[in-house]
N, C-alpha and C. Protein backbone atom coordinates (compact mmCIF):
# COMPACT_ATOMS: atom_id res chain seq x y z
N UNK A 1 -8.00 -20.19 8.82
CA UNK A 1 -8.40 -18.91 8.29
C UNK A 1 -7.42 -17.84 8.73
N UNK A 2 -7.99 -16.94 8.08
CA UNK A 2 -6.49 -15.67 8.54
C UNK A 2 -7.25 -14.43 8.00
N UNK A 3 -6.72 -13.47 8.10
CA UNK A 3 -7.19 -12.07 7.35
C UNK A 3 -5.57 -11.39 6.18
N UNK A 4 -6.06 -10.39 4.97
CA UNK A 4 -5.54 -9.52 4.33
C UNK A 4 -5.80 -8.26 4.94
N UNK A 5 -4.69 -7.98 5.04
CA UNK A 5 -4.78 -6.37 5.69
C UNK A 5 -4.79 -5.49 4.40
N UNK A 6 -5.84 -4.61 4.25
CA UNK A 6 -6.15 -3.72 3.69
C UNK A 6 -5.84 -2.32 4.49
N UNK A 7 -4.17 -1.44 3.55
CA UNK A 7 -3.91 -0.23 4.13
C UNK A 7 -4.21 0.77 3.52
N UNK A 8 -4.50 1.68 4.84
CA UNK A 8 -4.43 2.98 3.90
C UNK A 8 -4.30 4.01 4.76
N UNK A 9 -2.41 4.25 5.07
CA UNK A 9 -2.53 5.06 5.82
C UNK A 9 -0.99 5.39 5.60
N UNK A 10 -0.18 5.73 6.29
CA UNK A 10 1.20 6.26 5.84
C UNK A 10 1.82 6.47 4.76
N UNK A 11 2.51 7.31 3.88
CA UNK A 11 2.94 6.51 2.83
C UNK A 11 4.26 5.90 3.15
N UNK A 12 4.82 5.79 4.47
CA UNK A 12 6.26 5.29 4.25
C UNK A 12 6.47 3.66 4.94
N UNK A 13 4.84 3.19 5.04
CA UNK A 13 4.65 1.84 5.35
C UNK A 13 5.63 0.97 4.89
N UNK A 14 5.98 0.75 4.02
CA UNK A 14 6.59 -0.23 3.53
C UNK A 14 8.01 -0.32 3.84
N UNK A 15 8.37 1.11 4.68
CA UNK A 15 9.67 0.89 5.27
C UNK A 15 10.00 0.08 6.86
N UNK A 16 7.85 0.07 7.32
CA UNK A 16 8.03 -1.03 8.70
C UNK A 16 7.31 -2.25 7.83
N UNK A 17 6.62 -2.58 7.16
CA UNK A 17 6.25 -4.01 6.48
C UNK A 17 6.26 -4.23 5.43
N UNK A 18 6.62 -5.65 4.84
CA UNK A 18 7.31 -5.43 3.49
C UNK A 18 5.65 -5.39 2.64
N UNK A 19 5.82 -4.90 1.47
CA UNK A 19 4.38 -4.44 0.72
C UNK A 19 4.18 -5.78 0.09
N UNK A 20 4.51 -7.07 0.07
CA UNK A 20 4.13 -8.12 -0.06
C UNK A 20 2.93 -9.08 1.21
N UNK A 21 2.92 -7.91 2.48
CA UNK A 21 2.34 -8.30 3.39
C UNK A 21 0.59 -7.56 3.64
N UNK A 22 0.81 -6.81 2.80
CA UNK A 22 -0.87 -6.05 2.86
C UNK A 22 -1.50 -5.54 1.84
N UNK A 23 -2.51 -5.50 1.19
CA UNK A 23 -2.90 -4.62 -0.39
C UNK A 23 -2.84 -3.41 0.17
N UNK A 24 -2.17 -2.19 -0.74
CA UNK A 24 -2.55 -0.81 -0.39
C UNK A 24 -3.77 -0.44 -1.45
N UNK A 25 -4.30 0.33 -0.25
CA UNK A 25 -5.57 1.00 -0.94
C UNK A 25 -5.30 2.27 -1.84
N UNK A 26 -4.05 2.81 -1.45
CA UNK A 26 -3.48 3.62 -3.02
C UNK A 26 -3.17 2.79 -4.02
N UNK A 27 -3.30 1.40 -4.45
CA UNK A 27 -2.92 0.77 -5.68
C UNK A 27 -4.58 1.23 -6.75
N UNK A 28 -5.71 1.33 -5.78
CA UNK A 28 -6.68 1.33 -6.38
C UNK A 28 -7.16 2.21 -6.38
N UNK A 29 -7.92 3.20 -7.42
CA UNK A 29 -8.81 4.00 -7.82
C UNK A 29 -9.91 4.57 -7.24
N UNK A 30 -10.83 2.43 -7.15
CA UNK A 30 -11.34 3.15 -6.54
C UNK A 30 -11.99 2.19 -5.40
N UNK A 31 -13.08 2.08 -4.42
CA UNK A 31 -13.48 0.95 -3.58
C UNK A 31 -13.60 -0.32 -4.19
N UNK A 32 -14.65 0.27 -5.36
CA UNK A 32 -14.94 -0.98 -6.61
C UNK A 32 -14.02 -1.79 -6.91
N UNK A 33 -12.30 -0.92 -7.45
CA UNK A 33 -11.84 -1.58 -7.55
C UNK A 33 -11.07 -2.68 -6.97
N UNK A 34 -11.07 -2.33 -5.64
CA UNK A 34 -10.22 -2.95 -4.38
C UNK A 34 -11.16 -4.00 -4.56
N UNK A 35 -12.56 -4.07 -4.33
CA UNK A 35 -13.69 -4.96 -4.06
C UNK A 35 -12.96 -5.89 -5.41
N UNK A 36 -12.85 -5.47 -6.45
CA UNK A 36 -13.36 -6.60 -7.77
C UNK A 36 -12.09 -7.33 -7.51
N UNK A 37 -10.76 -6.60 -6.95
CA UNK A 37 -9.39 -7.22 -6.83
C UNK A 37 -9.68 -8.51 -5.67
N UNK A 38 -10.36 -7.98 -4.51
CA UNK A 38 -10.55 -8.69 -3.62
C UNK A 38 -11.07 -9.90 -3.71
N UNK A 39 -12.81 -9.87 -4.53
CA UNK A 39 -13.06 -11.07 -4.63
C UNK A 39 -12.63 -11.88 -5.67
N UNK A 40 -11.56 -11.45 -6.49
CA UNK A 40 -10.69 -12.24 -7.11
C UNK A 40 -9.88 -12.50 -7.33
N UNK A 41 -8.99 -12.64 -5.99
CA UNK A 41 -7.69 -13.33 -5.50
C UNK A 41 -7.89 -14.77 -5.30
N UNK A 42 -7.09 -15.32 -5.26
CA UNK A 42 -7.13 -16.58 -5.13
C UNK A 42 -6.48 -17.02 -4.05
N UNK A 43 -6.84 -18.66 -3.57
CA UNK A 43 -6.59 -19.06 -2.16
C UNK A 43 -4.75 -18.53 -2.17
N UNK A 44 -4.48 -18.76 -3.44
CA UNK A 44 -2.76 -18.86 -3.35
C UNK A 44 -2.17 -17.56 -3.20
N UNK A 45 -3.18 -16.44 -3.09
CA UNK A 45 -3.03 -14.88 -3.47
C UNK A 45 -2.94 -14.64 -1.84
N UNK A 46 -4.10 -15.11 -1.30
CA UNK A 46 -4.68 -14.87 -0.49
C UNK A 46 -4.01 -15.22 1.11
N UNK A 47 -3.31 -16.83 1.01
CA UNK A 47 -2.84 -16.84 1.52
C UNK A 47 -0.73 -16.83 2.02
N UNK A 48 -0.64 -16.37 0.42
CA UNK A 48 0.61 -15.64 0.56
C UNK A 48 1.12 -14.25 0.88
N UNK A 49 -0.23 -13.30 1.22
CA UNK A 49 -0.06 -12.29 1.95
C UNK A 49 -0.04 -12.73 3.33
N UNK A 50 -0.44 -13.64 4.02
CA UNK A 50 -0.37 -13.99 5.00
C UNK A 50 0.68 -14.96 5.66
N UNK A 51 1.47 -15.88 4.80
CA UNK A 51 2.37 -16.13 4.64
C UNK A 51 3.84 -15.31 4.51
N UNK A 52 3.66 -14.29 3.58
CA UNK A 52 4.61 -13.40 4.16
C UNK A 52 4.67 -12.56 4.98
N UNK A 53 3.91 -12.33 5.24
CA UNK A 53 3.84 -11.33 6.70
C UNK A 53 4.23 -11.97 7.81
N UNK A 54 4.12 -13.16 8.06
CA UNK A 54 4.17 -14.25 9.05
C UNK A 54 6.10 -14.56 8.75
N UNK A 55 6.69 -14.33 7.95
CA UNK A 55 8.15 -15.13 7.94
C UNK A 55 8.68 -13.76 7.27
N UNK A 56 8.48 -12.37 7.71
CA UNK A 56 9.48 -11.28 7.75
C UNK A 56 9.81 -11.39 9.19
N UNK A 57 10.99 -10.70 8.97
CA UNK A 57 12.04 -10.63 10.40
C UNK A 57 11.34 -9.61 11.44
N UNK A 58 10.54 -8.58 10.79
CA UNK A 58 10.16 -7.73 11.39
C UNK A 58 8.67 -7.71 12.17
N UNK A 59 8.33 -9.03 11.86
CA UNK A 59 6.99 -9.16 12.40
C UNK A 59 6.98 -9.51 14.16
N UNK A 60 8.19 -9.51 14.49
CA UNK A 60 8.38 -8.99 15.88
C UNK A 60 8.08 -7.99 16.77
N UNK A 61 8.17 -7.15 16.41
CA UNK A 61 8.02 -5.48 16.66
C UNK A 61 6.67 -5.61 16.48
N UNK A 62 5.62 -6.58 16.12
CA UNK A 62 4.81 -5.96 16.63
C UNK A 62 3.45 -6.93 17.71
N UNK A 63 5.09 -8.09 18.20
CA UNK A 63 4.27 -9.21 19.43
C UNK A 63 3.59 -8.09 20.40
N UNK A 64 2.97 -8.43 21.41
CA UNK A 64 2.45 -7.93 22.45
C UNK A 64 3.28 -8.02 23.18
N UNK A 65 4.53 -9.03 23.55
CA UNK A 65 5.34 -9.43 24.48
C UNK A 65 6.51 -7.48 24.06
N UNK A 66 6.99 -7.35 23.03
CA UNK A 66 7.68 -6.56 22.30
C UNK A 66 7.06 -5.12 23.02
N UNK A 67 5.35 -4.64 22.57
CA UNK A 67 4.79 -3.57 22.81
C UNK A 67 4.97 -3.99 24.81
N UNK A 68 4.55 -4.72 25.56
CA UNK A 68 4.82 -4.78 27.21
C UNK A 68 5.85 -4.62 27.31
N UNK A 69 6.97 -4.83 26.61
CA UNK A 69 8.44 -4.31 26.98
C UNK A 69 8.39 -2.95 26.77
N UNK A 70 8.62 -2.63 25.83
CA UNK A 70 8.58 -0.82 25.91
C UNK A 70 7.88 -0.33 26.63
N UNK A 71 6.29 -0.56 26.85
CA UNK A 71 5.48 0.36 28.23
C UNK A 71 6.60 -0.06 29.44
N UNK A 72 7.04 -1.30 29.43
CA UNK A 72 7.39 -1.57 31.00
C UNK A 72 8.42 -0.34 31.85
């Protein structure tokens, strides 16, 4: 199992994750519609947001090992 990240917050997100890695909630109108998109994605939808998020270069930046380096 895994999760879809549902955003809705910056607009310049997509310059730290690529927009193949999360649905934005500005694509939709309205909750409804996010909902009707949601429950009808498919396993292959579903788990290629998670798949790409997982094999960008940048999904480093945000290990825990990465965030303990900078506090350190």
């Amino acid at each position: 199992m895994g999760c879809v990240t549902i955003y809705w917050g910056a607009n310049n997100i997509s310059v730290h994750v690529s927009s193949g890695c999360y649905i934005d909630k500005r694509d939709f109108n309205t909750y409804e519609d996010l909902y009707f998109f949601m429950v009808n994605m498919t396993d292959d939808v579903y788990f290629n947001y998670i798949k790409n998020y997982l094999s960008i270069d940048k999904v480093v930046l945000f290990k825990a090992s990465v965030f303990a380096e900078i506090l350190r």
